[in-house]
C-alpha atoms as a PDB file:
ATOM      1  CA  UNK A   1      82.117  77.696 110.377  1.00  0.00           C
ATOM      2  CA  UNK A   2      82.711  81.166 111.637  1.00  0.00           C
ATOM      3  CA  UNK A   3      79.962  83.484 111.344  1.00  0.00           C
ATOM      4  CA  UNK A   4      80.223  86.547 108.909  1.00  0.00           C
ATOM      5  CA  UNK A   5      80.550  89.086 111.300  1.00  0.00           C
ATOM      6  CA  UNK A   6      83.629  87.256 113.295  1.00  0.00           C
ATOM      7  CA  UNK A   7      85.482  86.623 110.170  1.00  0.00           C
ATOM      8  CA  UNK A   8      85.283  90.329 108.964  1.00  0.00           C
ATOM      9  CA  UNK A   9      86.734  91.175 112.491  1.00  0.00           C
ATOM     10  CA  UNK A  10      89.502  89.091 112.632  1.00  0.00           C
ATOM     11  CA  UNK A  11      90.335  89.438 109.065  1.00  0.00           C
ATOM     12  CA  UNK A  12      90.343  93.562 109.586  1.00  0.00           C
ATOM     13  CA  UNK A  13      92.669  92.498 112.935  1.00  0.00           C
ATOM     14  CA  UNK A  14      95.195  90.362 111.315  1.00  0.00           C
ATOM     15  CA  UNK A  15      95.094  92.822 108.021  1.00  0.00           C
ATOM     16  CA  UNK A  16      95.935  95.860 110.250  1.00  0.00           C
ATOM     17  CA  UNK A  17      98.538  94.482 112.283  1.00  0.00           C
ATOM     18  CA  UNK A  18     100.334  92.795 109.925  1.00  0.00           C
ATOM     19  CA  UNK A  19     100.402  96.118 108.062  1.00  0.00           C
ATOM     20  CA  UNK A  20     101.563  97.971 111.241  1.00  0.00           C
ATOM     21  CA  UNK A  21     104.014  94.975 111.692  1.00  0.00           C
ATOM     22  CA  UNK A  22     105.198  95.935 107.899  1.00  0.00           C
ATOM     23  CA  UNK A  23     105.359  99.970 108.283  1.00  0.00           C
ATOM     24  CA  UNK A  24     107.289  99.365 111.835  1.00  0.00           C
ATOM     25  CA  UNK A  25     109.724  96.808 109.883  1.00  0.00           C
ATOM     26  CA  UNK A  26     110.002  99.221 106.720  1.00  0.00           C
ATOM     27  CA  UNK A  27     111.066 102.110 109.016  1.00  0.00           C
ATOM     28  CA  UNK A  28     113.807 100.198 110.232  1.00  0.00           C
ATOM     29  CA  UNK A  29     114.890  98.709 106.768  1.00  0.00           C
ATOM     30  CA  UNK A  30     115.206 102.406 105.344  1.00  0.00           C
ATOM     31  CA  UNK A  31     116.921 103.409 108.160  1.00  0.00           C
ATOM     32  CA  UNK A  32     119.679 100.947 107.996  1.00  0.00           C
ATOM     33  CA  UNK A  33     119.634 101.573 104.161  1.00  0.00           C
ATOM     34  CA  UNK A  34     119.477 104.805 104.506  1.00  0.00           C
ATOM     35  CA  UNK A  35     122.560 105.517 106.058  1.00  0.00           C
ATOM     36  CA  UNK A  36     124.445 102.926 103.822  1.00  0.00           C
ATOM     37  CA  UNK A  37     123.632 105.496 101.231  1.00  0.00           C
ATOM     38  CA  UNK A  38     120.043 104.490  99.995  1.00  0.00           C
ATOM     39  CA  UNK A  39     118.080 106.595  97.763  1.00  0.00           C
ATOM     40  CA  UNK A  40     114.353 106.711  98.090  1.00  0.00           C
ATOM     41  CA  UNK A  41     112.384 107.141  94.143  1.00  0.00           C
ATOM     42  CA  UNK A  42     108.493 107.475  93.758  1.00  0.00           C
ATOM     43  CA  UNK A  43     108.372 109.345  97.093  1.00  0.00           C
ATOM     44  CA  UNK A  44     105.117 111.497  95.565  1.00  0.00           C
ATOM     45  CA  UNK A  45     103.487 108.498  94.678  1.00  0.00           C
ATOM     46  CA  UNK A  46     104.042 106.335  97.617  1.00  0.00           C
ATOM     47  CA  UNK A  47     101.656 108.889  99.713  1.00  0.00           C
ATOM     48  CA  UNK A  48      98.729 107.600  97.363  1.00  0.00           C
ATOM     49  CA  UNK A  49      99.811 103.878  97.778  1.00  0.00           C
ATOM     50  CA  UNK A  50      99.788 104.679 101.725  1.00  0.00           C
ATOM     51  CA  UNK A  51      96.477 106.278 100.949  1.00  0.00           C
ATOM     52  CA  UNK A  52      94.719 103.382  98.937  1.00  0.00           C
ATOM     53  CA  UNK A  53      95.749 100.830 101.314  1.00  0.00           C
ATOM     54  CA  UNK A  54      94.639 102.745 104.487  1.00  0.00           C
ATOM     55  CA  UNK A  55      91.237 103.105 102.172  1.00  0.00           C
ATOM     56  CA  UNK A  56      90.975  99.315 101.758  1.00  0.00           C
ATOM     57  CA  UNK A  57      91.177  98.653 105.116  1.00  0.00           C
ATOM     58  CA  UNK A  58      88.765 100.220 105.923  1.00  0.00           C
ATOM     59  CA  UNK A  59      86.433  99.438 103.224  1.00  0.00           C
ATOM     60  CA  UNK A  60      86.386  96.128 103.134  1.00  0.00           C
ATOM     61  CA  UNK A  61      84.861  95.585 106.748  1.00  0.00           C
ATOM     62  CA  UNK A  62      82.717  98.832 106.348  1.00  0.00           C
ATOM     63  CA  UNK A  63      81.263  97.119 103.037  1.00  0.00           C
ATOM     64  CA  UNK A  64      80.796  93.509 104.011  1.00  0.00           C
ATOM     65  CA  UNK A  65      79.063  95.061 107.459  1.00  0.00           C
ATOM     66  CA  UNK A  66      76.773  97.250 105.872  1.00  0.00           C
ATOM     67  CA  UNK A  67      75.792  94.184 102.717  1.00  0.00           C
ATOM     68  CA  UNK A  68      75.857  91.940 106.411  1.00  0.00           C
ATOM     69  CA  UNK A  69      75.953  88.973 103.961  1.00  0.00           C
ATOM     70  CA  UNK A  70      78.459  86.437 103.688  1.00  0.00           C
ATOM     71  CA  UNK A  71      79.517  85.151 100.188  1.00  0.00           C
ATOM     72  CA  UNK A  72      79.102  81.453  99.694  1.00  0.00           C
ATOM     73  CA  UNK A  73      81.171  79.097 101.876  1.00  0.00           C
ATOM     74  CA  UNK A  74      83.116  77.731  98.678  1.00  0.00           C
ATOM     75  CA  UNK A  75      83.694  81.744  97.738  1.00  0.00           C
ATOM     76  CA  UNK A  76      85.129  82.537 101.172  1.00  0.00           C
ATOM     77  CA  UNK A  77      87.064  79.092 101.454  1.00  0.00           C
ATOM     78  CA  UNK A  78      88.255  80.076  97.926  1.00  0.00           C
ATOM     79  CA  UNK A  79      89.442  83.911  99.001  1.00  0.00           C
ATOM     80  CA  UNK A  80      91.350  82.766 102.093  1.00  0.00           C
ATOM     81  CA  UNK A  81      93.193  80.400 100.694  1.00  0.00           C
ATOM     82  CA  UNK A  82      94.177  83.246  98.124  1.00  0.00           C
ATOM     83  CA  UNK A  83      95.080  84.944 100.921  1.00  0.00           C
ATOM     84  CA  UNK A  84      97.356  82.870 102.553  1.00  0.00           C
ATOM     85  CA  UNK A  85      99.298  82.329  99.060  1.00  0.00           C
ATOM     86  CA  UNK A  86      99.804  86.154  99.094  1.00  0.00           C
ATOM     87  CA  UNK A  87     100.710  85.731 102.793  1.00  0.00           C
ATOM     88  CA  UNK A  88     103.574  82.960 101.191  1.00  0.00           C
ATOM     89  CA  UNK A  89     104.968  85.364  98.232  1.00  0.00           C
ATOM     90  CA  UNK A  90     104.852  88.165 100.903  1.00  0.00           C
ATOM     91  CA  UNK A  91     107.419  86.682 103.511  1.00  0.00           C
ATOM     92  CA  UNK A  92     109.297  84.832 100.971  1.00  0.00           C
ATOM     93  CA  UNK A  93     109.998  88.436  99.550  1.00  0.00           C
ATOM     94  CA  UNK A  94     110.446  90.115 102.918  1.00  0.00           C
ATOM     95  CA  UNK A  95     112.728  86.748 104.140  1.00  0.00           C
ATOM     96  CA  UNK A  96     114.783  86.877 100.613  1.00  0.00           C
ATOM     97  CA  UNK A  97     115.640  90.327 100.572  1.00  0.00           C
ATOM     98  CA  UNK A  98     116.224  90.607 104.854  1.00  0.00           C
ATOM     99  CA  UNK A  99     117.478  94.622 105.138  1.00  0.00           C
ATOM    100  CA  UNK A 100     116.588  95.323 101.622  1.00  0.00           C
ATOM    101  CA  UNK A 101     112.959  95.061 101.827  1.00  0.00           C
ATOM    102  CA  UNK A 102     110.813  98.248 102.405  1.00  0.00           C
ATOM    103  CA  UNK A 103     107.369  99.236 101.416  1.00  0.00           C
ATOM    104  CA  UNK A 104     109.147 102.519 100.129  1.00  0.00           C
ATOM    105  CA  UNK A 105     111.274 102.213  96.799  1.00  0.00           C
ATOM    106  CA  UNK A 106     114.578 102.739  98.134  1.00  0.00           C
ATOM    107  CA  UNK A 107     117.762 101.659  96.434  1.00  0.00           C
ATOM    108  CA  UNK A 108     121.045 101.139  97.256  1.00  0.00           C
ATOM    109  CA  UNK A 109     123.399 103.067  94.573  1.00  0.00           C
ATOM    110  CA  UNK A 110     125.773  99.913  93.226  1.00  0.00           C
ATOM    111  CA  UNK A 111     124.046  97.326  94.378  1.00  0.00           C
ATOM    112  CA  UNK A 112     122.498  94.938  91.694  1.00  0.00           C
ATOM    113  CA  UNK A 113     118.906  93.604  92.471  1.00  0.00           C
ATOM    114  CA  UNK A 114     118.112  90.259  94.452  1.00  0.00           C
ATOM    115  CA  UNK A 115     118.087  87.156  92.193  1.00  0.00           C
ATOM    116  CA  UNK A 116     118.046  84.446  94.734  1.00  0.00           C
ATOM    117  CA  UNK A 117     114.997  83.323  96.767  1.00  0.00           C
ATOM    118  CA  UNK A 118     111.662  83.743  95.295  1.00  0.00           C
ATOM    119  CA  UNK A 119     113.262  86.404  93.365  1.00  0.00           C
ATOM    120  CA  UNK A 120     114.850  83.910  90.983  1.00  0.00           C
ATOM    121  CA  UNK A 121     111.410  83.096  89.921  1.00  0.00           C
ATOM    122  CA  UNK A 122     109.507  86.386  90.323  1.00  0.00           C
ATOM    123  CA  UNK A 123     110.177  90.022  89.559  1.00  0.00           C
ATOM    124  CA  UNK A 124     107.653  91.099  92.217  1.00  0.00           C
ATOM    125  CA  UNK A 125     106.581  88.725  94.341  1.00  0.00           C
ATOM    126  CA  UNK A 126     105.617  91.332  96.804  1.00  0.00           C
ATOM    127  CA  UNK A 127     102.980  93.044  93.882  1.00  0.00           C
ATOM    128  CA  UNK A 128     101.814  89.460  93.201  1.00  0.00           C
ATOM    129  CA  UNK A 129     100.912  89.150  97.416  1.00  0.00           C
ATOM    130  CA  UNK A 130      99.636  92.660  97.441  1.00  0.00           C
ATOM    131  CA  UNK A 131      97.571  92.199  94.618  1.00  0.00           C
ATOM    132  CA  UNK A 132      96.056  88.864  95.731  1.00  0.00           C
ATOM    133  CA  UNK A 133      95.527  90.302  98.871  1.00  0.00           C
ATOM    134  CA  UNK A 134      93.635  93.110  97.920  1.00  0.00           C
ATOM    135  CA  UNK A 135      91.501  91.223  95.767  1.00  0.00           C
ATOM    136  CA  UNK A 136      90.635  88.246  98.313  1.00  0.00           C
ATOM    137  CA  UNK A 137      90.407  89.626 101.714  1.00  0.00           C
ATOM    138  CA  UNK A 138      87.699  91.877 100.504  1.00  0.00           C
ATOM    139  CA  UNK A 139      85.948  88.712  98.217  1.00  0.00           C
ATOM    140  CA  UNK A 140      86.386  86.567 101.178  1.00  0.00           C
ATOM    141  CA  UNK A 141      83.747  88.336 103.437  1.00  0.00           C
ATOM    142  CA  UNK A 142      81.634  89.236 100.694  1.00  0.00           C
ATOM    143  CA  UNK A 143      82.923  92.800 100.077  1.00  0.00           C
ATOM    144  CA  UNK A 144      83.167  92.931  96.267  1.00  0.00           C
ATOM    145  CA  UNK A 145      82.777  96.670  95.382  1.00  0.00           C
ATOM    146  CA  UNK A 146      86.110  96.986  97.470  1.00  0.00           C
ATOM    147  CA  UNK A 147      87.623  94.086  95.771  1.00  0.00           C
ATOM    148  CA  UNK A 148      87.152  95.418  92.338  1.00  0.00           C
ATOM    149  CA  UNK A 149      87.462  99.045  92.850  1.00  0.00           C
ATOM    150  CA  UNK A 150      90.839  98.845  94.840  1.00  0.00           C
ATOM    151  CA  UNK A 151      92.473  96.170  92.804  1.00  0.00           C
ATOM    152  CA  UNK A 152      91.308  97.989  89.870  1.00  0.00           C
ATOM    153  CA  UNK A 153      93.285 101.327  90.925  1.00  0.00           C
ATOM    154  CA  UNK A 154      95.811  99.346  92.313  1.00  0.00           C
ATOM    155  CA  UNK A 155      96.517  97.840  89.188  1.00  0.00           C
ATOM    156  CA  UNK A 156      96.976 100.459  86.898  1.00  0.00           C
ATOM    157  CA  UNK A 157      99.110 101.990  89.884  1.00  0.00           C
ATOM    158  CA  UNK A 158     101.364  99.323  89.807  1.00  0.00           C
ATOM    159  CA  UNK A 159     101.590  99.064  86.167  1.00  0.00           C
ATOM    160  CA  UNK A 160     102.195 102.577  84.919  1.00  0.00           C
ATOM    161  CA  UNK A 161     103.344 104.345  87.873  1.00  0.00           C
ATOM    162  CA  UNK A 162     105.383 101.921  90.568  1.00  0.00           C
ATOM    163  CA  UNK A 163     106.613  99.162  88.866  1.00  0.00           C
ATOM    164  CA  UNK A 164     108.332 101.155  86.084  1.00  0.00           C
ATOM    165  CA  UNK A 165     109.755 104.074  88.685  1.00  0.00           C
ATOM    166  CA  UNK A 166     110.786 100.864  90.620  1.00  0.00           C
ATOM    167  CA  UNK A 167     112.415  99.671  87.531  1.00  0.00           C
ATOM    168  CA  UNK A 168     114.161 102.369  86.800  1.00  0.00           C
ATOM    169  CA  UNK A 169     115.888 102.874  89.785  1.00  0.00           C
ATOM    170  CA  UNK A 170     117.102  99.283  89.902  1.00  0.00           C
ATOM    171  CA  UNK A 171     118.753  99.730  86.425  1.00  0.00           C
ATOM    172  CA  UNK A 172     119.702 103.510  87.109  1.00  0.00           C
ATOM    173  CA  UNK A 173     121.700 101.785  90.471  1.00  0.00           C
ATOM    174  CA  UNK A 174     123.294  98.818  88.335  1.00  0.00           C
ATOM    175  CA  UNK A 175     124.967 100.880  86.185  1.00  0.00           C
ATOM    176  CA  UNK A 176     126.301 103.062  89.174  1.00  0.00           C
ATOM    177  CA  UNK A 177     127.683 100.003  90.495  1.00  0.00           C
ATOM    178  CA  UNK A 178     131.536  99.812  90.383  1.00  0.00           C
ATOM    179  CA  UNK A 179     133.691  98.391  88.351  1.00  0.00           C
ATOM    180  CA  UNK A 180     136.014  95.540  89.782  1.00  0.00           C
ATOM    181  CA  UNK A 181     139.849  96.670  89.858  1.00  0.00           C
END
């Protein structure tokens, strides 16, 4: 088994590049929608998404490095393998909707959402990785203050501020969509 310091290192390494990895890929998604006409909503509250996640990041490690106690193998074994199902609805999302995907709300004016892919089973598969992920990274190395706090806030983000701006915009860009001749 991997000591508790090594696993809150490489978990803080994989977490922050794959979320570089995801702004660098998001930047050239809204680019390319962008100039097909794309029209970014929830701009104000993105900056506090951006913010929250950046907090996580480092909290988690900070936390479980201070507490310097690991959680119970069957807790951490538990946590990753939550982790690597969010790492599964994640790509799936990010595979299904190729160009389309962004971390930003940005929607293409006629366009009807993605129903294929994981998206013919989920609304949000990306919320449901996010969510797991900010739950068991920080569970899985014993940081649990983290864990609740920013899944807490995350949460009620999702639920009364992102999810229904991202909502809206979806149906707002349906109905602009043209008619066929």
């Amino acid at each position: 088994m991997v000591d508790h310091t090594t696993l809150v290192v490489v978990l803080f390494a994989v977490v922050a590049v794959q979320r570089w990895s995801e702004v660098w890929l998001s930047v050239r998604n809204g680019r390319w929608a962008r100039a097909r006409g794309a029209v970014e909503v929830g701009r104000r509250h993105y900056r506090f998404l951006v913010a929250l996640h950046v907090a996580w990041i480092l909290a988690f490690p900070a936390e479980a490095l201070l507490r310097g106690q690991a959680p119970p193998p069957a807790v951490t074994a538990l946590a990753l393998a939550g982790f690597v199902v969010a790492q599964i609805f994640r790509y799936a999302a990010i595979v299904t909707l190729g160009r389309r995907w962004n971390t930003r709300i940005l929607v293409l004016p006629g366009q009807p959402p993605i129903r294929r892919g994981i998206y013919r089973y989920l609304r949000h598969p990306n919320y449901v990785a996010v969510v797991l992920e900010l739950a068991c990274v920080p569970v899985a190395v014993g940081a649990y203050v983290t864990a609740a706090v920013v899944s807490a806030v995350n949460l009620l983000v999702l639920r009364f501020v992102r999810i229904p701006a991202e909502e809206r915009a979806l149906a707002e860009a349906t109905r602009a969509r043209p008619e066929p001749p």
